[in-house]
C-alpha atoms as a PDB file:
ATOM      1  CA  UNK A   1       0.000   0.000   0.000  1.00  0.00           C
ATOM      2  CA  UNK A   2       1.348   3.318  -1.162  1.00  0.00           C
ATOM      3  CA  UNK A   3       0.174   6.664   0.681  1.00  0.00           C
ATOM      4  CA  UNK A   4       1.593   9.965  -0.921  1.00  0.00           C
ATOM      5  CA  UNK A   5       0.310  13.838   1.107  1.00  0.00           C
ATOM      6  CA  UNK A   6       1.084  16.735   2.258  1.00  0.00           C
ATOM      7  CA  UNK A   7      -0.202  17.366   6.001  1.00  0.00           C
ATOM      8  CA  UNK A   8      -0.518  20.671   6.693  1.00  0.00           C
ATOM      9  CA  UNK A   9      -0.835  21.995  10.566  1.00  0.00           C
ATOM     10  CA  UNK A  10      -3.236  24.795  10.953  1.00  0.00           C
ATOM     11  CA  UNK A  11      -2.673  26.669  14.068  1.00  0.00           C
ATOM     12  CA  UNK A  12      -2.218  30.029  15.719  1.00  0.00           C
ATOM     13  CA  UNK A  13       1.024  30.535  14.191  1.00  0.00           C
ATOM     14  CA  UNK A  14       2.474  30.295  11.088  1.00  0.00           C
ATOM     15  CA  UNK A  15       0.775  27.497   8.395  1.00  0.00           C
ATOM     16  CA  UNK A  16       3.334  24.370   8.559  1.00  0.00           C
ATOM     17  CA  UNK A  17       3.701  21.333   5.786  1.00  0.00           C
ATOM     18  CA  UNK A  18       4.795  17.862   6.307  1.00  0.00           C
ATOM     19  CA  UNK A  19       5.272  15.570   3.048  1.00  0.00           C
ATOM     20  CA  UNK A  20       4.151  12.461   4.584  1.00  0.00           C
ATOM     21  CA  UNK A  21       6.453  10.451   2.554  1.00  0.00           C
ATOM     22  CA  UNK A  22       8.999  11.225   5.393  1.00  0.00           C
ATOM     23  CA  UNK A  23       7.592   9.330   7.795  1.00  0.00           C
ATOM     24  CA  UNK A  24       7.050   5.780   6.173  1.00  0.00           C
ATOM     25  CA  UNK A  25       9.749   4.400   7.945  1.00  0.00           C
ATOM     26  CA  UNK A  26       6.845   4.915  10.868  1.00  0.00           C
ATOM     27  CA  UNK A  27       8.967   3.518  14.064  1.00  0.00           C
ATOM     28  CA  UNK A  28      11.717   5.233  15.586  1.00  0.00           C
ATOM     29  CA  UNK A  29      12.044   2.456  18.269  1.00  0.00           C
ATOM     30  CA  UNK A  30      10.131  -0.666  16.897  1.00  0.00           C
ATOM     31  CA  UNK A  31       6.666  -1.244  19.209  1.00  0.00           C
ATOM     32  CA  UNK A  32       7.992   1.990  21.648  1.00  0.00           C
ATOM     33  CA  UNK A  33       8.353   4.912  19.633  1.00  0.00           C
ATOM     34  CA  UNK A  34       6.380   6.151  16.322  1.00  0.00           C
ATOM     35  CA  UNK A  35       8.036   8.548  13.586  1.00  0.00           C
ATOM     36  CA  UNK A  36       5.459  11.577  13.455  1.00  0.00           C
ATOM     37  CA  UNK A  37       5.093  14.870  14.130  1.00  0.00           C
ATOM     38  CA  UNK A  38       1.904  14.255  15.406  1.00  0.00           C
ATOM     39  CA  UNK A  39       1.200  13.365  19.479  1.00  0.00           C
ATOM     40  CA  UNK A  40      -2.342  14.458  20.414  1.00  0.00           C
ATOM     41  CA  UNK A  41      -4.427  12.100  18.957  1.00  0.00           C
ATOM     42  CA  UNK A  42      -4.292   9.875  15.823  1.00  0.00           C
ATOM     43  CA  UNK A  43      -1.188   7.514  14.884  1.00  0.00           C
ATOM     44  CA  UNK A  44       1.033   7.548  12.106  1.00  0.00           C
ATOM     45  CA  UNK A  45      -0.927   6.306   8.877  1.00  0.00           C
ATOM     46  CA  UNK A  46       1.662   4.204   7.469  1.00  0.00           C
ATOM     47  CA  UNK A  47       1.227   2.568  10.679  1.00  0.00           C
ATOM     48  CA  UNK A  48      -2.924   2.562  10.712  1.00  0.00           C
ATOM     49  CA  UNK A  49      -2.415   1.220   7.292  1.00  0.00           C
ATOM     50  CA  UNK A  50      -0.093  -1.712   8.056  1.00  0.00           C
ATOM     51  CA  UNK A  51      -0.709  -2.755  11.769  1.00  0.00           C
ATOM     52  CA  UNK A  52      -4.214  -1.297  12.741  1.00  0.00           C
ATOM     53  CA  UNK A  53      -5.994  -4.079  10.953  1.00  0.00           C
ATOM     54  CA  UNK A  54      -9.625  -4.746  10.958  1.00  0.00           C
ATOM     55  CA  UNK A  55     -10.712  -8.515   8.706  1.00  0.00           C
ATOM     56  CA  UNK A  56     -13.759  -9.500   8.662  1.00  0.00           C
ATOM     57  CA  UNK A  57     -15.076 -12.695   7.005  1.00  0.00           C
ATOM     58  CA  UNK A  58     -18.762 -13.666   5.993  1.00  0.00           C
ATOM     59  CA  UNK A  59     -20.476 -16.751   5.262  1.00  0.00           C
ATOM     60  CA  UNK A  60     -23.873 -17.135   3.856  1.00  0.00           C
ATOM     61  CA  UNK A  61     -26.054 -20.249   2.682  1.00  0.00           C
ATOM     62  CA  UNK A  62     -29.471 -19.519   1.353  1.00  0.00           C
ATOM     63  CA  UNK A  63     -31.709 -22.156   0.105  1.00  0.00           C
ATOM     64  CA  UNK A  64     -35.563 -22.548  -0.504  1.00  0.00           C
ATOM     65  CA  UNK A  65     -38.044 -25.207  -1.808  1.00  0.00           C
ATOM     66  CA  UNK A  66     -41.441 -24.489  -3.464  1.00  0.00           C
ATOM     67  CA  UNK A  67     -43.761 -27.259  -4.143  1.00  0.00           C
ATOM     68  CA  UNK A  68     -47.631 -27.097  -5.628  1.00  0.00           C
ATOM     69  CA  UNK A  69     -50.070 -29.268  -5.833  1.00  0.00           C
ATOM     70  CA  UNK A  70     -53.349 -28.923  -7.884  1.00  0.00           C
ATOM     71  CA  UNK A  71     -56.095 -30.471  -6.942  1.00  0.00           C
ATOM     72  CA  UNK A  72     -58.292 -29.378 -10.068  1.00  0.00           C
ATOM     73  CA  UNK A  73     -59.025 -26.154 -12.251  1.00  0.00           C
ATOM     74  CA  UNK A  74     -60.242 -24.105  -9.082  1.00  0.00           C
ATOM     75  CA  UNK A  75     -58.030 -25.084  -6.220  1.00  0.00           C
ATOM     76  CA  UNK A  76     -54.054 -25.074  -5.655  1.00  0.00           C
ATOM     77  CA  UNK A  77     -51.758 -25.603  -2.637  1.00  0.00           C
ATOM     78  CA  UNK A  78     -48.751 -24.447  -2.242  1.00  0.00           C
ATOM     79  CA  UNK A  79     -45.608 -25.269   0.301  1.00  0.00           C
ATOM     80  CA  UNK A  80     -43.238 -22.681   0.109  1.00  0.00           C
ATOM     81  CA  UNK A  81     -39.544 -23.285   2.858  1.00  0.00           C
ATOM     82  CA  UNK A  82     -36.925 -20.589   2.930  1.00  0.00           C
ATOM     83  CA  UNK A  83     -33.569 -20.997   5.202  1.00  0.00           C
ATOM     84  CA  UNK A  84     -30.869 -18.495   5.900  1.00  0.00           C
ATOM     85  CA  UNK A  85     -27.323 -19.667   7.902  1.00  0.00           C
ATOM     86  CA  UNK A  86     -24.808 -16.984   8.504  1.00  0.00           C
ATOM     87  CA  UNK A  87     -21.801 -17.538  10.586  1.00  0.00           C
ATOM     88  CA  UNK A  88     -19.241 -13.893  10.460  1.00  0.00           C
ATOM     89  CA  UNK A  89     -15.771 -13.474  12.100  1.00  0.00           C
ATOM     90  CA  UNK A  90     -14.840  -9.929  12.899  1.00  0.00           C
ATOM     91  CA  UNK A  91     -11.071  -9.707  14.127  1.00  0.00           C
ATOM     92  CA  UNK A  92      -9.137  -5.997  15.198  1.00  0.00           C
ATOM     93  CA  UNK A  93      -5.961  -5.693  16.210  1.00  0.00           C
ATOM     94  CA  UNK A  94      -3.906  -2.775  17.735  1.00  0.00           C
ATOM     95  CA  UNK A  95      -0.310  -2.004  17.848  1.00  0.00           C
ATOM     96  CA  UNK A  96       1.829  -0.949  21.056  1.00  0.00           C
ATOM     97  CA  UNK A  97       2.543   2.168  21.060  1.00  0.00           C
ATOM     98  CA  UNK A  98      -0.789   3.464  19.921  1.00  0.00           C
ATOM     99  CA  UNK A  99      -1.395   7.178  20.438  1.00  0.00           C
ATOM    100  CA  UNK A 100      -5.298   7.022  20.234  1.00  0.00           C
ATOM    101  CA  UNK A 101      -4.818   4.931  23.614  1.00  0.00           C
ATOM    102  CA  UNK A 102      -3.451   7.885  25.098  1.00  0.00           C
ATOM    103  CA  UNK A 103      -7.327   9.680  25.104  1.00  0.00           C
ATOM    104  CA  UNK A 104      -8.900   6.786  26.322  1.00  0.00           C
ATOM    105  CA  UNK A 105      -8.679   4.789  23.548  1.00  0.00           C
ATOM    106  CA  UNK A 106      -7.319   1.100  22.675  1.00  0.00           C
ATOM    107  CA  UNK A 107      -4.551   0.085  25.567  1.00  0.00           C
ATOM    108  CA  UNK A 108      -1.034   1.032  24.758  1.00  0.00           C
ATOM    109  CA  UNK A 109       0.543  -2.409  25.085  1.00  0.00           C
ATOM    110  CA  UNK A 110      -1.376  -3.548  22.491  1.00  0.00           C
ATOM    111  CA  UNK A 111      -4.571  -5.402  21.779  1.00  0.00           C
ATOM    112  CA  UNK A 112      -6.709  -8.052  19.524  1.00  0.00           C
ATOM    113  CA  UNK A 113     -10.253  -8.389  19.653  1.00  0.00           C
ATOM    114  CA  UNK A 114     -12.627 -10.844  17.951  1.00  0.00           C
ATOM    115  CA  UNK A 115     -16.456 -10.447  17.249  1.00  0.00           C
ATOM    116  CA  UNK A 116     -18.288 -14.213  16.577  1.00  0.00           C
ATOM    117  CA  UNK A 117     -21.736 -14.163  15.290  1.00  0.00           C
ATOM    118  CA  UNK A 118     -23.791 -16.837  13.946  1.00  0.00           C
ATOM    119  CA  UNK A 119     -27.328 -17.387  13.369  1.00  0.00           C
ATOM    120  CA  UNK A 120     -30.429 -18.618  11.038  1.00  0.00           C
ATOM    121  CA  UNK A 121     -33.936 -18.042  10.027  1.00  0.00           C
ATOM    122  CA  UNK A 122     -36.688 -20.112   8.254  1.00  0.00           C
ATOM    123  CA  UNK A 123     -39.535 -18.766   6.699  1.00  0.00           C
ATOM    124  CA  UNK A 124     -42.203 -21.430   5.888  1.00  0.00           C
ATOM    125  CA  UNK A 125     -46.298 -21.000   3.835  1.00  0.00           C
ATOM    126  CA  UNK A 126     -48.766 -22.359   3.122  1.00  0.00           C
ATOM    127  CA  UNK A 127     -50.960 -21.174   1.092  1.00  0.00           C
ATOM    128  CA  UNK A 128     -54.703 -22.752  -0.664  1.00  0.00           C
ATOM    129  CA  UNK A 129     -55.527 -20.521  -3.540  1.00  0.00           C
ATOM    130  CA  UNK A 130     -58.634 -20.019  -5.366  1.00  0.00           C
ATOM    131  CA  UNK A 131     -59.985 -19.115  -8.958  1.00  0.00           C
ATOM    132  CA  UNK A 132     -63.201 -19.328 -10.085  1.00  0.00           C
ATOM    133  CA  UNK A 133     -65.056 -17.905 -13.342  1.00  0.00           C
ATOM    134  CA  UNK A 134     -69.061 -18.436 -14.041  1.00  0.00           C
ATOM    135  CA  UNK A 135     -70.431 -16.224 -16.869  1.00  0.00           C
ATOM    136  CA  UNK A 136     -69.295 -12.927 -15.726  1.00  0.00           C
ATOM    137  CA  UNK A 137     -68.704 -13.588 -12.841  1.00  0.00           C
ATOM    138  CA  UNK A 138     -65.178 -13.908 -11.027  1.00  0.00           C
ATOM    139  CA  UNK A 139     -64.093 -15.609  -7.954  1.00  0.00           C
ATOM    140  CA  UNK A 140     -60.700 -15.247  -6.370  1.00  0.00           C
ATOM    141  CA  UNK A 141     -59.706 -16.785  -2.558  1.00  0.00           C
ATOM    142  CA  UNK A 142     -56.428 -17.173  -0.538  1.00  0.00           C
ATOM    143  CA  UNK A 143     -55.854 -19.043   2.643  1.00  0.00           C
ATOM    144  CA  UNK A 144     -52.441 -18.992   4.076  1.00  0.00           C
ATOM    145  CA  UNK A 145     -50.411 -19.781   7.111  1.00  0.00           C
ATOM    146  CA  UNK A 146     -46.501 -18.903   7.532  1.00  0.00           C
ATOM    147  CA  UNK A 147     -44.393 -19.835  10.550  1.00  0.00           C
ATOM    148  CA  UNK A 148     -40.894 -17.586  10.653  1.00  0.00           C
ATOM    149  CA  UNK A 149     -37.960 -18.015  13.174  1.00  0.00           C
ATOM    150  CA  UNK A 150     -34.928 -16.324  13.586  1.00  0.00           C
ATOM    151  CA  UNK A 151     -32.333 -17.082  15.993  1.00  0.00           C
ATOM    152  CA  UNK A 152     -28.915 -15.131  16.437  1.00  0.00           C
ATOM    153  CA  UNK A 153     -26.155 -15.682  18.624  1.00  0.00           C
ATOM    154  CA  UNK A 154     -22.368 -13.939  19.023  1.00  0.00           C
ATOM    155  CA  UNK A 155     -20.145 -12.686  21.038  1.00  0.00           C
ATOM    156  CA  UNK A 156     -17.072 -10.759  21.603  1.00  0.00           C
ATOM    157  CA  UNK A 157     -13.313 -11.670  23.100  1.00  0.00           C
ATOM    158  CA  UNK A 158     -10.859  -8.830  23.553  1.00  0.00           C
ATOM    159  CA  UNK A 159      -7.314  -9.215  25.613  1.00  0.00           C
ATOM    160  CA  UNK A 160      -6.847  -7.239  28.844  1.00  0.00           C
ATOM    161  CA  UNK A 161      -4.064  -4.943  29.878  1.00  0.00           C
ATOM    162  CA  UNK A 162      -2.157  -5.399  26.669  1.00  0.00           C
ATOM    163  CA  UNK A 163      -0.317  -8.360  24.593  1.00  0.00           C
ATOM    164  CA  UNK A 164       2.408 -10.598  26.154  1.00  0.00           C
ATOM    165  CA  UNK A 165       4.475  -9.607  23.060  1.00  0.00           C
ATOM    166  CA  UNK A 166       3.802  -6.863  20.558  1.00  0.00           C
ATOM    167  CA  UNK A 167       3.801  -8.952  17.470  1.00  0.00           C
ATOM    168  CA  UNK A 168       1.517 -11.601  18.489  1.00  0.00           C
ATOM    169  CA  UNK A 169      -2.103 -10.849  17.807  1.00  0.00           C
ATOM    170  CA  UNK A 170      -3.987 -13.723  19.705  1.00  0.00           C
ATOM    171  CA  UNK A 171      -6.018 -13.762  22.275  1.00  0.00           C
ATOM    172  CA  UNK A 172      -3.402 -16.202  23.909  1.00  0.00           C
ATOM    173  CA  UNK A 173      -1.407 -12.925  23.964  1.00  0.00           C
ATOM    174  CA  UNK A 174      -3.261 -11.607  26.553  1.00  0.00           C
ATOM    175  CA  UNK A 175      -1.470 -10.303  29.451  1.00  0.00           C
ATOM    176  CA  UNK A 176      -4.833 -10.764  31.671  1.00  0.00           C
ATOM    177  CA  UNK A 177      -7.507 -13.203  31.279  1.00  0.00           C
ATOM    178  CA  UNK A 178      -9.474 -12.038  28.551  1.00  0.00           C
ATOM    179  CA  UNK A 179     -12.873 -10.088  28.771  1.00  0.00           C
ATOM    180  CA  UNK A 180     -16.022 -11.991  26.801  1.00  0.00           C
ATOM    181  CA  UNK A 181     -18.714 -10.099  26.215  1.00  0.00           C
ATOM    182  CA  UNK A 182     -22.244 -11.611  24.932  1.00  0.00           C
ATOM    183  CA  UNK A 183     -23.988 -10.112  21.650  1.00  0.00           C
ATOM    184  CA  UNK A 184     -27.194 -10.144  21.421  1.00  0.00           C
ATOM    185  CA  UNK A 185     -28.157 -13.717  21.433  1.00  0.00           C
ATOM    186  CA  UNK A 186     -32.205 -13.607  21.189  1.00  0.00           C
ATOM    187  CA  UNK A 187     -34.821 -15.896  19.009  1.00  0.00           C
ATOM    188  CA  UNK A 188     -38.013 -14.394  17.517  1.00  0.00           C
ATOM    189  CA  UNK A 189     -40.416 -16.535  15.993  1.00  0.00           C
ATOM    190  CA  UNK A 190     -44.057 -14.944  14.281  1.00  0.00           C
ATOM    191  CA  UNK A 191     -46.773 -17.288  13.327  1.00  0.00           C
ATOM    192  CA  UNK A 192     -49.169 -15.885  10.999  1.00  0.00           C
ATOM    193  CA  UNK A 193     -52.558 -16.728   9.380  1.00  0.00           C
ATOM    194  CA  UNK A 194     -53.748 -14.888   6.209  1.00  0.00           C
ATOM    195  CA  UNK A 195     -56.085 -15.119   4.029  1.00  0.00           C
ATOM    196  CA  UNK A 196     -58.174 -12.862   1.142  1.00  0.00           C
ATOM    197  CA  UNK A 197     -61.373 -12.535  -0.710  1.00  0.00           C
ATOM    198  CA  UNK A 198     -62.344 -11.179  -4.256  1.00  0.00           C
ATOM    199  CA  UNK A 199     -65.759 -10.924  -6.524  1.00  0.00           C
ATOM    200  CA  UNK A 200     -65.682  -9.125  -9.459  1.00  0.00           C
ATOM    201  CA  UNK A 201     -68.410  -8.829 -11.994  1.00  0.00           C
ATOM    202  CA  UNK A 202     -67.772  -7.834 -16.023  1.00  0.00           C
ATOM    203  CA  UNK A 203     -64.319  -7.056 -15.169  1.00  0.00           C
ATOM    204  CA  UNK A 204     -65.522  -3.466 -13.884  1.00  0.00           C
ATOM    205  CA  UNK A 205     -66.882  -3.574 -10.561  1.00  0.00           C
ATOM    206  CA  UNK A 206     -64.729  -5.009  -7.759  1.00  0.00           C
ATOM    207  CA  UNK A 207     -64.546  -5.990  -4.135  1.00  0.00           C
ATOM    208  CA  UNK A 208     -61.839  -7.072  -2.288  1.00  0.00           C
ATOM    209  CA  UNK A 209     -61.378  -7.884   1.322  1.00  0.00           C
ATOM    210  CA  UNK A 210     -58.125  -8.805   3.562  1.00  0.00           C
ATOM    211  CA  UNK A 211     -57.328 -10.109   6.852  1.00  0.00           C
ATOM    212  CA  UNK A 212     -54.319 -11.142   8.919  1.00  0.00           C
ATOM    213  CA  UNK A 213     -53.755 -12.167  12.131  1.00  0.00           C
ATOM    214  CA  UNK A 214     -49.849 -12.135  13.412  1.00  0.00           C
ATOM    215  CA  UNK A 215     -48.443 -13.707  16.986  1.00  0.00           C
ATOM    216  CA  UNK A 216     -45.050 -12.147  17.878  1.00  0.00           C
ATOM    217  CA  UNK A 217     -43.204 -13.710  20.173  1.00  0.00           C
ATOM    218  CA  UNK A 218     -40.923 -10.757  20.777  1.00  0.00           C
ATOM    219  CA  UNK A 219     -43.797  -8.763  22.363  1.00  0.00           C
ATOM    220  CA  UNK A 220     -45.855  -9.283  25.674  1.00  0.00           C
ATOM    221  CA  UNK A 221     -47.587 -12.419  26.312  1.00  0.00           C
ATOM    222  CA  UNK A 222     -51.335  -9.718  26.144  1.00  0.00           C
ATOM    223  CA  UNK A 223     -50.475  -7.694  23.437  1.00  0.00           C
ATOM    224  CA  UNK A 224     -48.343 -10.380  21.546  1.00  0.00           C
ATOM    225  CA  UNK A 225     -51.601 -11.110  18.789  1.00  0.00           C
ATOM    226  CA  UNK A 226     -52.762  -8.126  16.301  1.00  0.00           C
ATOM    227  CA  UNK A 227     -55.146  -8.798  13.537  1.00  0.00           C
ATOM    228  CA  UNK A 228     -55.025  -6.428  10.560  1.00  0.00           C
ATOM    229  CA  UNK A 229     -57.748  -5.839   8.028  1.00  0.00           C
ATOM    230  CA  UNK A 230     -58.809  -3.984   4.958  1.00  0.00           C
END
C-alpha cells in the first residue's frame, strides 16, 4: 500500500507542511516509539495502514423449496420453505505504542479483539388458492399460514491490559484473562394466518377484502396477537 500527502498543521502561528512520505519508515524504536510529528491524537498512517488491521469474514447459505399441488381447475396448494445460515468473524488488532490509547482509547501495550456471530432463520407457507369464473362472474380466494424463526447468537473476546508480546495478535497474547462479552443472542419466531377474498363482476366492478392475524413472540404475552384488516 502506497500513501503519498502533504499534512498541513493549521494553528495560531504560522501554516506548517509535512510531506508524509517522510515518515514511512513509521517507528523510531520498533513497538515503543512512532516517527510523526503528530502526538495528540491519531497515529502515524503508514502505521494505521499496516498494523491497525480490521478482517472480517462472511459466510452465507441460502436455500428454498417451493412445491404445488393442484387439486383441479379451481383449487391449488402451495408449500413454500426458505432458510438463511450466517456464521461472520470480525477480528481488530492494535499495535503498542498506539497514540489514540493515550485519550482513552485502545490500551497502549497492544490489543486483539474478535467479534463471533452466527445465526439462522426459516420462513415457511402455506398457502390454498382459489380461482373461479361463471359467466361474468369472477371468484378469487387465498388461505395462508406462515411460521418464521430467527435465531442469532455472538459474542465478543478482547485481551486485557495489553499483549504478552507486541507482534503476536492472539487472544493467547493476553497479558490478563481475557474479557467476553455476549452479543445479542435472542430468538423471535411470528406465526401468521392470512387469508383474502375477491368478486368481481364484467371485469368493472370489484370488491376485495383482507385479513391477517400475526403472533409475535418478541412482544408481551397480552399484546403479543394483532389482527389487521382492509
Amino acid at each position: 500500500m502506497e500513501i503519498r500527502g502533504i499534512y498541513t498543521s493549521l494553528s495560531c502561528g504560522p501554516v506548517q507542511r509535512y510531506d508524509i512520505r517522510d515518515y514511512k519508515d513509521y517507528w523510531v524504536v520498533p513497538n515503543k516509539t512512532q516517527n510523526w510529528m503528530y502526538t495528540n491524537w491519531y497515529d502515524n498512517p503508514y502505521l494505521i495502514a499496516y498494523e491497525k488491521l480490521n478482517g472480517e469474514v462472511k459466510n452465507k447459505v441460502n436455500a428454498n423449496v417451493t412445491a404445488n399441488y393442484k387439486f383441479n381447475n379451481d383449487f391449488n396448494l402451495m408449500l413454500r420453505s426458505g432458510y438463511v445460515n450466517y456464521n461472520n468473524l470480525i477480528t481488530k488488532q492494535n499495535p503498542t505504542a498506539n497514540i489514540f490509547s493515550t485519550r482513552g482509547g485502545w490500551n497502549a501495550r497492544g490489543m486483539y479483539e474478535t467479534n463471533d456471530g452466527s445465526g439462522f432463520s426459516t420462513n415457511n407457507d402455506l398457502i390454498l388458492t382459489f380461482n373461479k369464473k361463471v359467466s361474468k362472474w369472477a371468484f378469487e380466494g387465498l388461505a395462508g399460514g406462515t411460521l418464521y424463526y430467527f435465531k442469532d447468537d455472538g459474542f465478543t473476546a478482547t485481551t486485557k491490559n495489553g499483549l504478552i508480546s507486541p507482534r503476536y495478535f492472539s487472544l493467547k497474547g493476553s497479558v490478563e484473562p481475557v474479557t467476553i462479552t455476549p452479543g445479542r443472542n435472542w430468538s423471535q419466531q411470528i406465526n401468521s394466518l392470512y387469508g383474502r377474498a375477491s368478486v368481481s363482476w364484467n371485469d368493472a366492478v370489484f370488491f376485495d377484502a383482507t385479513g391477517r392475524n400475526d403472533w409475535n413472540s418478541s412482544q408481551p404475552a397480552s399484546s403479543r396477537s394483532f389482527f389487521i384488516h382492509l
